[in-house]
PDB file of N, CA and C in Angstrom:
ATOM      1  N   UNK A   1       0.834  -1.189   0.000  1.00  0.00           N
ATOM      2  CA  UNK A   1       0.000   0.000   0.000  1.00  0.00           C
ATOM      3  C   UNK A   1       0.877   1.249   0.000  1.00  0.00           C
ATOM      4  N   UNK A   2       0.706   2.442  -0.952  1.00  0.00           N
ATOM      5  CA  UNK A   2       1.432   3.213  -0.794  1.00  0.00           C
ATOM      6  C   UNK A   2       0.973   4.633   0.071  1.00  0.00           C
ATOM      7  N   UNK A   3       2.048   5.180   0.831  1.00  0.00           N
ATOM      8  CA  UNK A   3       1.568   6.166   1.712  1.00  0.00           C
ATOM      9  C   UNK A   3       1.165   7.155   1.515  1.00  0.00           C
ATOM     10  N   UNK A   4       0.279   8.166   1.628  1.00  0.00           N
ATOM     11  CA  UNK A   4      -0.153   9.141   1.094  1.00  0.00           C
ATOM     12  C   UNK A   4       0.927   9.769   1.966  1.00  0.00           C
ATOM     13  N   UNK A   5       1.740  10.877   1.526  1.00  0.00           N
ATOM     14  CA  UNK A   5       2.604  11.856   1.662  1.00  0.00           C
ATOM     15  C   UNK A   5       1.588  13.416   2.058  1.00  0.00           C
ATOM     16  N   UNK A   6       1.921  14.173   2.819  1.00  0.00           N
ATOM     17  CA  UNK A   6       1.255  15.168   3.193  1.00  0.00           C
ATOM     18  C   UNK A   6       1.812  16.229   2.756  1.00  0.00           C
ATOM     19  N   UNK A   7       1.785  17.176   2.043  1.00  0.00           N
ATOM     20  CA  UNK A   7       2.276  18.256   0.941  1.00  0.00           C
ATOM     21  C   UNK A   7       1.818  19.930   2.272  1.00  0.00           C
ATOM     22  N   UNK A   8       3.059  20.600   1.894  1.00  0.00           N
ATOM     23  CA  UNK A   8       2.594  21.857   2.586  1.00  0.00           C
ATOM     24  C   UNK A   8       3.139  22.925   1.264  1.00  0.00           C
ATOM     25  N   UNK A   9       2.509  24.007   1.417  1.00  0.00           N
ATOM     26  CA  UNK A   9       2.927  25.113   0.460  1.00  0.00           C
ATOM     27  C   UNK A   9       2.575  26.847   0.793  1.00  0.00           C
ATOM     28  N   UNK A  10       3.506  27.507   0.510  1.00  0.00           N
ATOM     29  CA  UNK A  10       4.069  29.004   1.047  1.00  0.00           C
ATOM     30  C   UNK A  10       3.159  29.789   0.302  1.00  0.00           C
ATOM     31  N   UNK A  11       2.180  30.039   1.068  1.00  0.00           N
ATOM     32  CA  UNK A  11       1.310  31.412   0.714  1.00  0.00           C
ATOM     33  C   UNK A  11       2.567  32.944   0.110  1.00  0.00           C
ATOM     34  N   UNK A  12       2.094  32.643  -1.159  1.00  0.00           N
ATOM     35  CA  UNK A  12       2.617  33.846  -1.807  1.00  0.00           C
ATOM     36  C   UNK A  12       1.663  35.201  -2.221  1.00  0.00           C
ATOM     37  N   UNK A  13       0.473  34.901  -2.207  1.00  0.00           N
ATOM     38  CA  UNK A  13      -0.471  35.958  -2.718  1.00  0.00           C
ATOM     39  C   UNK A  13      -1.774  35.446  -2.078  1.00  0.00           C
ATOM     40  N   UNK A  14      -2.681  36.477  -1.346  1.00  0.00           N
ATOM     41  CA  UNK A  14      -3.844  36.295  -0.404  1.00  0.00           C
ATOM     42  C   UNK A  14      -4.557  36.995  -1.090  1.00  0.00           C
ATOM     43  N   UNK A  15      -4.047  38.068  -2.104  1.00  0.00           N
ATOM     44  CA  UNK A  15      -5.608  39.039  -2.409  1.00  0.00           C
ATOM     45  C   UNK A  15      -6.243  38.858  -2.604  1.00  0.00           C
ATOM     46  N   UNK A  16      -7.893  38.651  -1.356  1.00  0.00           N
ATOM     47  CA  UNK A  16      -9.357  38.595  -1.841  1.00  0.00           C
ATOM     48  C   UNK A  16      -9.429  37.571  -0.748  1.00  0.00           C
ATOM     49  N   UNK A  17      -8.442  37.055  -0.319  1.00  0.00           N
ATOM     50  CA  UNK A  17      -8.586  35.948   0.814  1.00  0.00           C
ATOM     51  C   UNK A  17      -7.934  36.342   1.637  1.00  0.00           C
ATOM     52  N   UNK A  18      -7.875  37.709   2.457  1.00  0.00           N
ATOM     53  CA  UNK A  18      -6.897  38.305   3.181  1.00  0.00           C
ATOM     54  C   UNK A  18      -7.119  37.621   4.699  1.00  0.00           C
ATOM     55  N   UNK A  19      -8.534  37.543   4.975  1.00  0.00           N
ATOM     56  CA  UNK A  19      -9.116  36.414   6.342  1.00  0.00           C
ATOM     57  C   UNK A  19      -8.758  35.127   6.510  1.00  0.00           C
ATOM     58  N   UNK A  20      -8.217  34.543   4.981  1.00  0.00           N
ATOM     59  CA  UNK A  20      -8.395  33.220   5.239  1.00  0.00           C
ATOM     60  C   UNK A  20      -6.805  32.634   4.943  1.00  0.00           C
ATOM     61  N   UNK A  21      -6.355  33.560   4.542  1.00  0.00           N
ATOM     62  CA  UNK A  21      -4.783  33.164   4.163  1.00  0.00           C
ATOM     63  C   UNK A  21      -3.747  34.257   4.547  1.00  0.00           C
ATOM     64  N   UNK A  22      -2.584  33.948   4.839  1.00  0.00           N
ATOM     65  CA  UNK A  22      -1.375  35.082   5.556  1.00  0.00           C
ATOM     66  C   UNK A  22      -0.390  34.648   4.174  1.00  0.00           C
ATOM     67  N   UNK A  23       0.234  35.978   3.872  1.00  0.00           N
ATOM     68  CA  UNK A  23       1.262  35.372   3.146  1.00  0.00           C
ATOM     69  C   UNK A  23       2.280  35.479   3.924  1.00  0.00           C
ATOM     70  N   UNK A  24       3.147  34.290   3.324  1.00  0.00           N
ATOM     71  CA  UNK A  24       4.404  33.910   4.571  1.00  0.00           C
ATOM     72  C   UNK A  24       4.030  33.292   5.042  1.00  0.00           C
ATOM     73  N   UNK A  25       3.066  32.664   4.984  1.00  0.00           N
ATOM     74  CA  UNK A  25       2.566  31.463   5.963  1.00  0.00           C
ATOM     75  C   UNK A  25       2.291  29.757   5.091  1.00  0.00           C
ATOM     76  N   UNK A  26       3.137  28.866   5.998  1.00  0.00           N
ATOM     77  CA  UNK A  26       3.565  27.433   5.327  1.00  0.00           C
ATOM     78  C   UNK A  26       1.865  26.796   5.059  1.00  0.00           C
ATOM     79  N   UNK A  27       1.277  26.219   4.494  1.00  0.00           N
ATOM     80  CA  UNK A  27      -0.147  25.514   5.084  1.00  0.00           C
ATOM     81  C   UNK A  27      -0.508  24.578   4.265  1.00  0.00           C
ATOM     82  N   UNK A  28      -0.815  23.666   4.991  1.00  0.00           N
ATOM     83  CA  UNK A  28      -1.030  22.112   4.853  1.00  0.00           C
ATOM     84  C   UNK A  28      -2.252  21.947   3.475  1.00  0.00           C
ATOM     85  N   UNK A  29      -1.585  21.029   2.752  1.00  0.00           N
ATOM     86  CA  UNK A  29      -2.220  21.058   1.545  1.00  0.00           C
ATOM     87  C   UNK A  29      -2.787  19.803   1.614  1.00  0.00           C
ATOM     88  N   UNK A  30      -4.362  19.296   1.195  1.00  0.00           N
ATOM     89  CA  UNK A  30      -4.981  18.025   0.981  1.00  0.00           C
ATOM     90  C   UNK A  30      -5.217  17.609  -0.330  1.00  0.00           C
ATOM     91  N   UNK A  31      -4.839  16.336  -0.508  1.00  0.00           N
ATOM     92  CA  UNK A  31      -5.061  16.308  -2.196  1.00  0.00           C
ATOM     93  C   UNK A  31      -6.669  15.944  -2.716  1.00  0.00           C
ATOM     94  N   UNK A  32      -6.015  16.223  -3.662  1.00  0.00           N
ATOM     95  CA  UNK A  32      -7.579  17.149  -4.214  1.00  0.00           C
ATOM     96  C   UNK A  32      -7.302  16.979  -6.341  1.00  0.00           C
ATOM     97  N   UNK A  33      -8.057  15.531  -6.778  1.00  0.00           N
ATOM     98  CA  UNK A  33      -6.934  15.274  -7.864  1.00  0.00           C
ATOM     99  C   UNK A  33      -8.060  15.821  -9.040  1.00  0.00           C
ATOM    100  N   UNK A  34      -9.720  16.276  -8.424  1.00  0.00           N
ATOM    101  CA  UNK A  34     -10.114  17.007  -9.528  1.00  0.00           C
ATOM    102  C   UNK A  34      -9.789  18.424  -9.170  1.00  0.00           C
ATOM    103  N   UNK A  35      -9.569  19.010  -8.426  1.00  0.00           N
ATOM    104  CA  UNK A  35      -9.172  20.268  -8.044  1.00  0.00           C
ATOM    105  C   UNK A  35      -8.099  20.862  -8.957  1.00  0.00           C
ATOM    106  N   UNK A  36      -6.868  19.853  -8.858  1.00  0.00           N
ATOM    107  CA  UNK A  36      -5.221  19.977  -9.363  1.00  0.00           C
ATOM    108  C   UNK A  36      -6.022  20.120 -11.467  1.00  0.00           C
ATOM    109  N   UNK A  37      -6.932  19.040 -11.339  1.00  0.00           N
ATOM    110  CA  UNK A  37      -7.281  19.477 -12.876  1.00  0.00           C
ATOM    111  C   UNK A  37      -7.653  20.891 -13.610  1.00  0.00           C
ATOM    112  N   UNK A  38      -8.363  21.932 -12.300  1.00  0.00           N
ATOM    113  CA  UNK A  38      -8.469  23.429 -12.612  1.00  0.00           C
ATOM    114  C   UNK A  38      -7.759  24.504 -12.108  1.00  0.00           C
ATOM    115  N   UNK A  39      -6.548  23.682 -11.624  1.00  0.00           N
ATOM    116  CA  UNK A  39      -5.242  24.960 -10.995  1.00  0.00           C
ATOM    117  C   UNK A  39      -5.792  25.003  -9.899  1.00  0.00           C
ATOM    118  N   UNK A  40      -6.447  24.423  -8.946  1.00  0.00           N
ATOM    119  CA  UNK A  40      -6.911  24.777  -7.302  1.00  0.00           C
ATOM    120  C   UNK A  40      -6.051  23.619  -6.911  1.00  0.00           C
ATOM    121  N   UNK A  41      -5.881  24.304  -5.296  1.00  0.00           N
ATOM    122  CA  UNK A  41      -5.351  23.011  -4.435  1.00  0.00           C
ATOM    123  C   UNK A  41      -6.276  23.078  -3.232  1.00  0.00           C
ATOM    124  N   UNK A  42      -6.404  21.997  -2.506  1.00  0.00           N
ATOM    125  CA  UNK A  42      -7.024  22.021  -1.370  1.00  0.00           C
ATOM    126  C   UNK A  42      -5.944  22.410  -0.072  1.00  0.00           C
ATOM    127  N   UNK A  43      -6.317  23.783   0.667  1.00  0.00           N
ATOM    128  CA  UNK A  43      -5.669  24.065   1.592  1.00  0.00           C
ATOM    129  C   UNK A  43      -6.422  24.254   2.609  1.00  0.00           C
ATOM    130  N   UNK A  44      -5.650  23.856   4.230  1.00  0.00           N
ATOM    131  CA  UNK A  44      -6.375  24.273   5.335  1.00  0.00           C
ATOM    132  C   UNK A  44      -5.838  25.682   5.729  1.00  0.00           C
ATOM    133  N   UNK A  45      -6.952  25.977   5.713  1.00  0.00           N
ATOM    134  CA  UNK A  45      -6.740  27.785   5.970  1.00  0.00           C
ATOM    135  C   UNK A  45      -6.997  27.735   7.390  1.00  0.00           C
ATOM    136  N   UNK A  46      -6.530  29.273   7.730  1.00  0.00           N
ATOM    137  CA  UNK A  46      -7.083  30.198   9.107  1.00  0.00           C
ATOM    138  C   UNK A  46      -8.271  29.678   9.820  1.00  0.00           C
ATOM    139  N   UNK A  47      -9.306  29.394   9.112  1.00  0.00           N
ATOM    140  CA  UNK A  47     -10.270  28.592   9.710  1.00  0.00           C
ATOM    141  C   UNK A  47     -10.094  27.346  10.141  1.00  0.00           C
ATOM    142  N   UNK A  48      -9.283  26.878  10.069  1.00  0.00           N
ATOM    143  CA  UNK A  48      -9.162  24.971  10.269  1.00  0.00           C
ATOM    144  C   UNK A  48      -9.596  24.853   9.267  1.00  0.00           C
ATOM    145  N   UNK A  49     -10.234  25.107   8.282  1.00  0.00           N
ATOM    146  CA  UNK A  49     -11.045  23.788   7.077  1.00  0.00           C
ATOM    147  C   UNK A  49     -10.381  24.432   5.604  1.00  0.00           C
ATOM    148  N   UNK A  50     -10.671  22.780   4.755  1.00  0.00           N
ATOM    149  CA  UNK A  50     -10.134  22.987   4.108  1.00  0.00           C
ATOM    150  C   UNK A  50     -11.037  23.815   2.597  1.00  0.00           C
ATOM    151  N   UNK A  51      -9.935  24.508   2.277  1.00  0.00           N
ATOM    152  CA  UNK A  51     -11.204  25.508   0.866  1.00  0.00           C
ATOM    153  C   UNK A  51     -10.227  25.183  -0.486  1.00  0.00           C
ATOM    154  N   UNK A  52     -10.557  24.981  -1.817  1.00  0.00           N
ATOM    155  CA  UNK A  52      -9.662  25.608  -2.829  1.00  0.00           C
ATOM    156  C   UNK A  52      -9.755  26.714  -2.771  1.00  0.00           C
ATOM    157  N   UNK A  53      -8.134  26.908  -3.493  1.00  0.00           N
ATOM    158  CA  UNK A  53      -7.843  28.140  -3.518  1.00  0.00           C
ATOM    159  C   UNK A  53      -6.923  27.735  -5.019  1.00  0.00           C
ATOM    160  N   UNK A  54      -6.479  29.079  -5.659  1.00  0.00           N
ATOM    161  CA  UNK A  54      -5.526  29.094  -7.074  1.00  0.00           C
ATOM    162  C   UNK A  54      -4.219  28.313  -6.695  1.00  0.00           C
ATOM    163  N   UNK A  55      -3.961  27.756  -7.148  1.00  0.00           N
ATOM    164  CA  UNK A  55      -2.603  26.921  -7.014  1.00  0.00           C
ATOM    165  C   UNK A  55      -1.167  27.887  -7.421  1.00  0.00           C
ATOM    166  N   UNK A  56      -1.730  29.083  -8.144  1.00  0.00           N
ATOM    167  CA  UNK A  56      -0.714  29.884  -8.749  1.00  0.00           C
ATOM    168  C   UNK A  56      -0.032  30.880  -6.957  1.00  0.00           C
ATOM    169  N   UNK A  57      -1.257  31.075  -6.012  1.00  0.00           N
ATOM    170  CA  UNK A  57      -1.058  31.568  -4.953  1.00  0.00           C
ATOM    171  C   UNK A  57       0.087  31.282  -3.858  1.00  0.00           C
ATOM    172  N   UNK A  58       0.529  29.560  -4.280  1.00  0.00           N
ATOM    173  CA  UNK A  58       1.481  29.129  -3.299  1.00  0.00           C
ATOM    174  C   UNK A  58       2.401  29.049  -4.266  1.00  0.00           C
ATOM    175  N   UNK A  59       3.505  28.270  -3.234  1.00  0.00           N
ATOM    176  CA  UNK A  59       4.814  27.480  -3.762  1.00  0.00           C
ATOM    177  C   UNK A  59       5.185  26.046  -3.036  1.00  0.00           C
ATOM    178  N   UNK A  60       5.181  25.217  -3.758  1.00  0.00           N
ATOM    179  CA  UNK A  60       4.960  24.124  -2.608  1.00  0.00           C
ATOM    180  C   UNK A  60       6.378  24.267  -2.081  1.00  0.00           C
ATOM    181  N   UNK A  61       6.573  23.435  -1.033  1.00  0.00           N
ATOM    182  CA  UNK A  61       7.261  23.362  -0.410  1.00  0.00           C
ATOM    183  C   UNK A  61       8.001  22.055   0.723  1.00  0.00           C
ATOM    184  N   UNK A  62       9.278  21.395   0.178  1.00  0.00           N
ATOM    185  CA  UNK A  62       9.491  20.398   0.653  1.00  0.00           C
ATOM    186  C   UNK A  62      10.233  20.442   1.875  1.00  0.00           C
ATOM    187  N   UNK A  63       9.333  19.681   3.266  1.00  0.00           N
ATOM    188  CA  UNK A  63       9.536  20.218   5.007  1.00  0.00           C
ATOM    189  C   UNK A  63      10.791  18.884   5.093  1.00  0.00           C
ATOM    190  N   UNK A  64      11.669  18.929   5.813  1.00  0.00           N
ATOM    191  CA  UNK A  64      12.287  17.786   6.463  1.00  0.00           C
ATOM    192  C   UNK A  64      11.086  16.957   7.423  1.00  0.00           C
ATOM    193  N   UNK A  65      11.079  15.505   7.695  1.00  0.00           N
ATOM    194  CA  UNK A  65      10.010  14.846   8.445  1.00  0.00           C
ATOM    195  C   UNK A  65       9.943  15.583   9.586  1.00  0.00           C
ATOM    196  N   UNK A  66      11.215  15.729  10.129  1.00  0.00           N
ATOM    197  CA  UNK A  66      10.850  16.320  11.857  1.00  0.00           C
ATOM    198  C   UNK A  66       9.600  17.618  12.073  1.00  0.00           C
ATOM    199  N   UNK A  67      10.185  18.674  10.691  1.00  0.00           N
ATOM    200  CA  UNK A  67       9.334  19.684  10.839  1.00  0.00           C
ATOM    201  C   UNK A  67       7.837  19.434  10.453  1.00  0.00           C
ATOM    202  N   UNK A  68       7.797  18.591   9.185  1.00  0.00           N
ATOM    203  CA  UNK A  68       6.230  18.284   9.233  1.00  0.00           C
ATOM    204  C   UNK A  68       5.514  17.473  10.304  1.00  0.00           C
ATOM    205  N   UNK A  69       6.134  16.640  11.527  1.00  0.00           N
ATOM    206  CA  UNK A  69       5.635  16.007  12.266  1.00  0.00           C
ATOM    207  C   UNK A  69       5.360  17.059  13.317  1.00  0.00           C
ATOM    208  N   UNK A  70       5.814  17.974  14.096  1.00  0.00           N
ATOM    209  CA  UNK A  70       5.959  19.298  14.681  1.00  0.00           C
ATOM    210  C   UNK A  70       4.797  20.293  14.031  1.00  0.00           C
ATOM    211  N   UNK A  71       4.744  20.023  12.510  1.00  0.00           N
ATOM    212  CA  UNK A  71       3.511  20.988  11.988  1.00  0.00           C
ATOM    213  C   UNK A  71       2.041  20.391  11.871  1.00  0.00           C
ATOM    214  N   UNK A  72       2.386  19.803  12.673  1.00  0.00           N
ATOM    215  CA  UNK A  72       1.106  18.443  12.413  1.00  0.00           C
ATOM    216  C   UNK A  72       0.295  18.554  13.514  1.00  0.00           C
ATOM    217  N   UNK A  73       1.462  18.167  14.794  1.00  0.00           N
ATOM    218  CA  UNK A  73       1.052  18.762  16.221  1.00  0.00           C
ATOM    219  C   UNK A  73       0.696  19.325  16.443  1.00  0.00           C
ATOM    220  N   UNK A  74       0.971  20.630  15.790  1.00  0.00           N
ATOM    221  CA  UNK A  74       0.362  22.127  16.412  1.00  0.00           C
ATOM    222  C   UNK A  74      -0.761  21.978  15.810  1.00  0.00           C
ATOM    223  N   UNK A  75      -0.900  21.598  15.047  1.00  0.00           N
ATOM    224  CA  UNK A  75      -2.401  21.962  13.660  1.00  0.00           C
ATOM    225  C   UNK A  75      -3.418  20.824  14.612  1.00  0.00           C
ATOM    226  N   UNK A  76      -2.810  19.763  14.912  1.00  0.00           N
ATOM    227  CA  UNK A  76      -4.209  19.097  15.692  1.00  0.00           C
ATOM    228  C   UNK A  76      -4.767  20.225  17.496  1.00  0.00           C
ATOM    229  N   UNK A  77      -3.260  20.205  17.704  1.00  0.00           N
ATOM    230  CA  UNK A  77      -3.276  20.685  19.290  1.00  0.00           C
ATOM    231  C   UNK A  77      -4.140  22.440  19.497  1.00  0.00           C
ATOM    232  N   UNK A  78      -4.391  23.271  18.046  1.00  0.00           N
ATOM    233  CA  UNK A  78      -4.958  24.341  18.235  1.00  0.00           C
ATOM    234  C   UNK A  78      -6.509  24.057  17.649  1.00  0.00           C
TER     235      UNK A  78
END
């Protein structure tokens, strides 16, 4: 069985989603494989839940394990 891998990516542009996204801010991406077909990705935003958003907005971004296990924590623990 292969593992689903958990993807995070760097808010580069919020305009119009200024509530729901920080730029500069890392955030946990869910896959989403009809989404990826119209340039959206599934991200958990500011709210806890997850919304598409433009895929052009981030940059993904590859965490070492320690830090995504640490970003994981916090995201359940708040």
């Amino acid at each position: 069985m292969r593992r689903v891998t958990r993807q995070f990516a760097l808010c580069l542009e919020n305009r119009g989603n200024e509530a729901s996204l920080i730029r500069g801010k890392v955030y946990r991406i869910l896959p989403d494989v009809q989404a990826a077909k119209d340039d959206l990705i599934r991200v958990v935003d500011e709210s806890g839940e997850d919304y598409l958003f433009a895929k052009k907005q981030f940059a993904f971004v590859n965490l070492p394990q320690a830090v995504k296990r640490r970003m994981l924590a916090i995201e359940r623990a708040s």
